[in-house]
C-alpha atoms as a PDB file:
ATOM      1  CA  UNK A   1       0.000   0.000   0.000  1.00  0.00           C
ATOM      2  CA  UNK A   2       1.745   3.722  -1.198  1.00  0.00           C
ATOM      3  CA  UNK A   3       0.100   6.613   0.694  1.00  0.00           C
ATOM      4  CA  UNK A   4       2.214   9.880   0.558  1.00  0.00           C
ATOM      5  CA  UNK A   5       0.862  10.283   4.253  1.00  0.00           C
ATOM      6  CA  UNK A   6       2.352   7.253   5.782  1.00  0.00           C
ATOM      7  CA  UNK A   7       5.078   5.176   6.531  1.00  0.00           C
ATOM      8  CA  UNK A   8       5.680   2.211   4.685  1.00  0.00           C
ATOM      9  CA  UNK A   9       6.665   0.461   7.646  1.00  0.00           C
ATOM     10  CA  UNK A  10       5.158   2.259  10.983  1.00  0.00           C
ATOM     11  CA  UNK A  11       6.655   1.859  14.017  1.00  0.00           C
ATOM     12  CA  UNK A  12       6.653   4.111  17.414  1.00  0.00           C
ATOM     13  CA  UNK A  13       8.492   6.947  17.413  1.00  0.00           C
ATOM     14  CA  UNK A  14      11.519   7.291  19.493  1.00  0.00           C
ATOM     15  CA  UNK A  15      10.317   7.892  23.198  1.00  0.00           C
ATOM     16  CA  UNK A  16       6.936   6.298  22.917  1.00  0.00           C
ATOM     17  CA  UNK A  17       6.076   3.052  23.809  1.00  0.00           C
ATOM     18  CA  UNK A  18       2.753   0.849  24.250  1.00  0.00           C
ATOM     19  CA  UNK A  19       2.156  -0.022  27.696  1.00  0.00           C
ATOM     20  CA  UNK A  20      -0.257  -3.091  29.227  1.00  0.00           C
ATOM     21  CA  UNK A  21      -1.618  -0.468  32.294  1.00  0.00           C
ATOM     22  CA  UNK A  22      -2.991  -2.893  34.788  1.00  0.00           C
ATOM     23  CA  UNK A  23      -4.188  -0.253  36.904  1.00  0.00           C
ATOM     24  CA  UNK A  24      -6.502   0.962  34.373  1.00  0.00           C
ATOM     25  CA  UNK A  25      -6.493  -2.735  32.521  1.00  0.00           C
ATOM     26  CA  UNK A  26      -5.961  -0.999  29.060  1.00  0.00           C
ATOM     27  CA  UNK A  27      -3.100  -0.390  26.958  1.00  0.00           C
ATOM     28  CA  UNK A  28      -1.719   3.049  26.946  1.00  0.00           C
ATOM     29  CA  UNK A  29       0.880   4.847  24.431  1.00  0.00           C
ATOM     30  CA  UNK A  30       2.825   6.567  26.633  1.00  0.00           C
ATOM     31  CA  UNK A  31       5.245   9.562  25.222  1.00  0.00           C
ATOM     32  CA  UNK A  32       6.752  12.279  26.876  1.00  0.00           C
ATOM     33  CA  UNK A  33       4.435  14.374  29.091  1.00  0.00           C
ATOM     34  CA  UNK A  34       1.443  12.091  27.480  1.00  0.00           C
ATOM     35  CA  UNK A  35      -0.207   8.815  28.160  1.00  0.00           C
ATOM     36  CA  UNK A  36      -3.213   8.325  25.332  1.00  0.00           C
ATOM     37  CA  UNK A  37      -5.433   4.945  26.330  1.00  0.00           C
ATOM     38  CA  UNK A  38      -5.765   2.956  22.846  1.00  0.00           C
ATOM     39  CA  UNK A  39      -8.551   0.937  23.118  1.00  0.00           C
ATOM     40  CA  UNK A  40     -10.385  -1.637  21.363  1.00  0.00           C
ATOM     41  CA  UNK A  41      -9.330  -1.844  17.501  1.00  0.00           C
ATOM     42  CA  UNK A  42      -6.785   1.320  18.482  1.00  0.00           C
ATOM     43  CA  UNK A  43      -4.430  -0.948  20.797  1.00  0.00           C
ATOM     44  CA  UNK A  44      -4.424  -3.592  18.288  1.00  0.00           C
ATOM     45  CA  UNK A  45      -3.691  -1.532  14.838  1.00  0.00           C
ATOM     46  CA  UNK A  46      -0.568   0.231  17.568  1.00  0.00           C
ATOM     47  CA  UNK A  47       0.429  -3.116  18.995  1.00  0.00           C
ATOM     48  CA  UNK A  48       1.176  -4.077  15.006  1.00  0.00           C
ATOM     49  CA  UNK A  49       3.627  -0.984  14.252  1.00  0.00           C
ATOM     50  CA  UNK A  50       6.842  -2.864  15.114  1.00  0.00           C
ATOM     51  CA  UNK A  51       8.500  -1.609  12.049  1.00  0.00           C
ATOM     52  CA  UNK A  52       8.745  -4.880  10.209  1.00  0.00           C
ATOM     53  CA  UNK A  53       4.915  -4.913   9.088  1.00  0.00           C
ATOM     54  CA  UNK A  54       3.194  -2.214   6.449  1.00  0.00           C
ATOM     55  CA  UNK A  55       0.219  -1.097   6.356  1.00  0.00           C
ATOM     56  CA  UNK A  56      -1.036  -3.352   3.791  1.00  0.00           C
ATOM     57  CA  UNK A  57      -0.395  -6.111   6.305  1.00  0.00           C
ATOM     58  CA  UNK A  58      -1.789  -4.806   9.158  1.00  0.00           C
ATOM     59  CA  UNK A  59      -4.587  -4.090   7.350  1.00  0.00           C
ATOM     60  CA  UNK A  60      -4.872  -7.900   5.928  1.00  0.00           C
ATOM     61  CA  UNK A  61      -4.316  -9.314   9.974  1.00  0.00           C
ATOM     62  CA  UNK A  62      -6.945  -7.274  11.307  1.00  0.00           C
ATOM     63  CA  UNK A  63      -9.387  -7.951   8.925  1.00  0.00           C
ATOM     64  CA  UNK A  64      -8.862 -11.612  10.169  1.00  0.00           C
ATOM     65  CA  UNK A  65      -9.080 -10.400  13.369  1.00  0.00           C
ATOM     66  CA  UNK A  66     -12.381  -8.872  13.418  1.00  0.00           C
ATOM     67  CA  UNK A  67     -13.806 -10.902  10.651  1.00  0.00           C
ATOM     68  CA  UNK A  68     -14.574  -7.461   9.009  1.00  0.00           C
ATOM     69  CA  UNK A  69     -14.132  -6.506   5.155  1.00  0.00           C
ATOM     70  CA  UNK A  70     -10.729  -5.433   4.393  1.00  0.00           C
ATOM     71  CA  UNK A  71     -11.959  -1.744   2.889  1.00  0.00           C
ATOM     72  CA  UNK A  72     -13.789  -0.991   6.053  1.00  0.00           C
ATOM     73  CA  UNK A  73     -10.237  -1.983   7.879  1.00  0.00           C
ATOM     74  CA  UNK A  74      -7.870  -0.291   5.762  1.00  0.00           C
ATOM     75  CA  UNK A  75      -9.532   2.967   5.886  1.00  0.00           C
ATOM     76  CA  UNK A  76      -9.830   3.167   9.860  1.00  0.00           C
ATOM     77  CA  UNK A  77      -6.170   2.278   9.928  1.00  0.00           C
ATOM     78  CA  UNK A  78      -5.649   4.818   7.460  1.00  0.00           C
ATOM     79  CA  UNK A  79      -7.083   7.192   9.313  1.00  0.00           C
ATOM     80  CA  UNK A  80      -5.562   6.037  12.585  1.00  0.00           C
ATOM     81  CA  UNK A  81      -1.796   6.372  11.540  1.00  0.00           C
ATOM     82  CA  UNK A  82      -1.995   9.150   9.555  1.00  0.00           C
ATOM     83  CA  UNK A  83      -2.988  11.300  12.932  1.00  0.00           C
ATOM     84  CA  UNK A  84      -0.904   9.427  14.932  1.00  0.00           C
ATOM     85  CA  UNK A  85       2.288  10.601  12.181  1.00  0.00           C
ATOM     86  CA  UNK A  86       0.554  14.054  12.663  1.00  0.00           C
ATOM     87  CA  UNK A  87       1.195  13.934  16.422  1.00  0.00           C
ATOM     88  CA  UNK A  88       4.417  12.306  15.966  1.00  0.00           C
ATOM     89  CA  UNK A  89       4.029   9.406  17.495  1.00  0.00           C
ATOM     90  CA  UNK A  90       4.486   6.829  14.667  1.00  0.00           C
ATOM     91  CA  UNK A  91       7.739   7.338  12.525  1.00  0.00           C
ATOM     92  CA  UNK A  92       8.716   5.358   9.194  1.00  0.00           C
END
Protein backbone atom coordinates (compact mmCIF):
# COMPACT_ATOMS: atom_id res chain seq x y z
CA UNK A 1 0.00 0.00 0.00
CA UNK A 2 1.75 3.72 -1.20
CA UNK A 3 0.10 6.61 0.69
CA UNK A 4 2.21 9.88 0.56
CA UNK A 5 0.86 10.28 4.25
CA UNK A 6 2.35 7.25 5.78
CA UNK A 7 5.08 5.18 6.53
CA UNK A 8 5.68 2.21 4.68
CA UNK A 9 6.66 0.46 7.65
CA UNK A 10 5.16 2.26 10.98
CA UNK A 11 6.65 1.86 14.02
CA UNK A 12 6.65 4.11 17.41
CA UNK A 13 8.49 6.95 17.41
CA UNK A 14 11.52 7.29 19.49
CA UNK A 15 10.32 7.89 23.20
CA UNK A 16 6.94 6.30 22.92
CA UNK A 17 6.08 3.05 23.81
CA UNK A 18 2.75 0.85 24.25
CA UNK A 19 2.16 -0.02 27.70
CA UNK A 20 -0.26 -3.09 29.23
CA UNK A 21 -1.62 -0.47 32.29
CA UNK A 22 -2.99 -2.89 34.79
CA UNK A 23 -4.19 -0.25 36.90
CA UNK A 24 -6.50 0.96 34.37
CA UNK A 25 -6.49 -2.74 32.52
CA UNK A 26 -5.96 -1.00 29.06
CA UNK A 27 -3.10 -0.39 26.96
CA UNK A 28 -1.72 3.05 26.95
CA UNK A 29 0.88 4.85 24.43
CA UNK A 30 2.83 6.57 26.63
CA UNK A 31 5.24 9.56 25.22
CA UNK A 32 6.75 12.28 26.88
CA UNK A 33 4.44 14.37 29.09
CA UNK A 34 1.44 12.09 27.48
CA UNK A 35 -0.21 8.82 28.16
CA UNK A 36 -3.21 8.32 25.33
CA UNK A 37 -5.43 4.95 26.33
CA UNK A 38 -5.76 2.96 22.85
CA UNK A 39 -8.55 0.94 23.12
CA UNK A 40 -10.39 -1.64 21.36
CA UNK A 41 -9.33 -1.84 17.50
CA UNK A 42 -6.78 1.32 18.48
CA UNK A 43 -4.43 -0.95 20.80
CA UNK A 44 -4.42 -3.59 18.29
CA UNK A 45 -3.69 -1.53 14.84
CA UNK A 46 -0.57 0.23 17.57
CA UNK A 47 0.43 -3.12 19.00
CA UNK A 48 1.18 -4.08 15.01
CA UNK A 49 3.63 -0.98 14.25
CA UNK A 50 6.84 -2.86 15.11
CA UNK A 51 8.50 -1.61 12.05
CA UNK A 52 8.75 -4.88 10.21
CA UNK A 53 4.92 -4.91 9.09
CA UNK A 54 3.19 -2.21 6.45
CA UNK A 55 0.22 -1.10 6.36
CA UNK A 56 -1.04 -3.35 3.79
CA UNK A 57 -0.39 -6.11 6.30
CA UNK A 58 -1.79 -4.81 9.16
CA UNK A 59 -4.59 -4.09 7.35
CA UNK A 60 -4.87 -7.90 5.93
CA UNK A 61 -4.32 -9.31 9.97
CA UNK A 62 -6.94 -7.27 11.31
CA UNK A 63 -9.39 -7.95 8.93
CA UNK A 64 -8.86 -11.61 10.17
CA UNK A 65 -9.08 -10.40 13.37
CA UNK A 66 -12.38 -8.87 13.42
CA UNK A 67 -13.81 -10.90 10.65
CA UNK A 68 -14.57 -7.46 9.01
CA UNK A 69 -14.13 -6.51 5.15
CA UNK A 70 -10.73 -5.43 4.39
CA UNK A 71 -11.96 -1.74 2.89
CA UNK A 72 -13.79 -0.99 6.05
CA UNK A 73 -10.24 -1.98 7.88
CA UNK A 74 -7.87 -0.29 5.76
CA UNK A 75 -9.53 2.97 5.89
CA UNK A 76 -9.83 3.17 9.86
CA UNK A 77 -6.17 2.28 9.93
CA UNK A 78 -5.65 4.82 7.46
CA UNK A 79 -7.08 7.19 9.31
CA UNK A 80 -5.56 6.04 12.58
CA UNK A 81 -1.80 6.37 11.54
CA UNK A 82 -2.00 9.15 9.55
CA UNK A 83 -2.99 11.30 12.93
CA UNK A 84 -0.90 9.43 14.93
CA UNK A 85 2.29 10.60 12.18
CA UNK A 86 0.55 14.05 12.66
CA UNK A 87 1.20 13.93 16.42
CA UNK A 88 4.42 12.31 15.97
CA UNK A 89 4.03 9.41 17.50
CA UNK A 90 4.49 6.83 14.67
CA UNK A 91 7.74 7.34 12.52
CA UNK A 92 8.72 5.36 9.19
Amino acid sequence: MADSGLPERPRLAPGVRLHFDGTRNAWVLLSPERVIEAEGPASEILRRCDGTRSVGEIVDELAVVFTADRTVIEGDVVDMLRDMVAKRLLVA
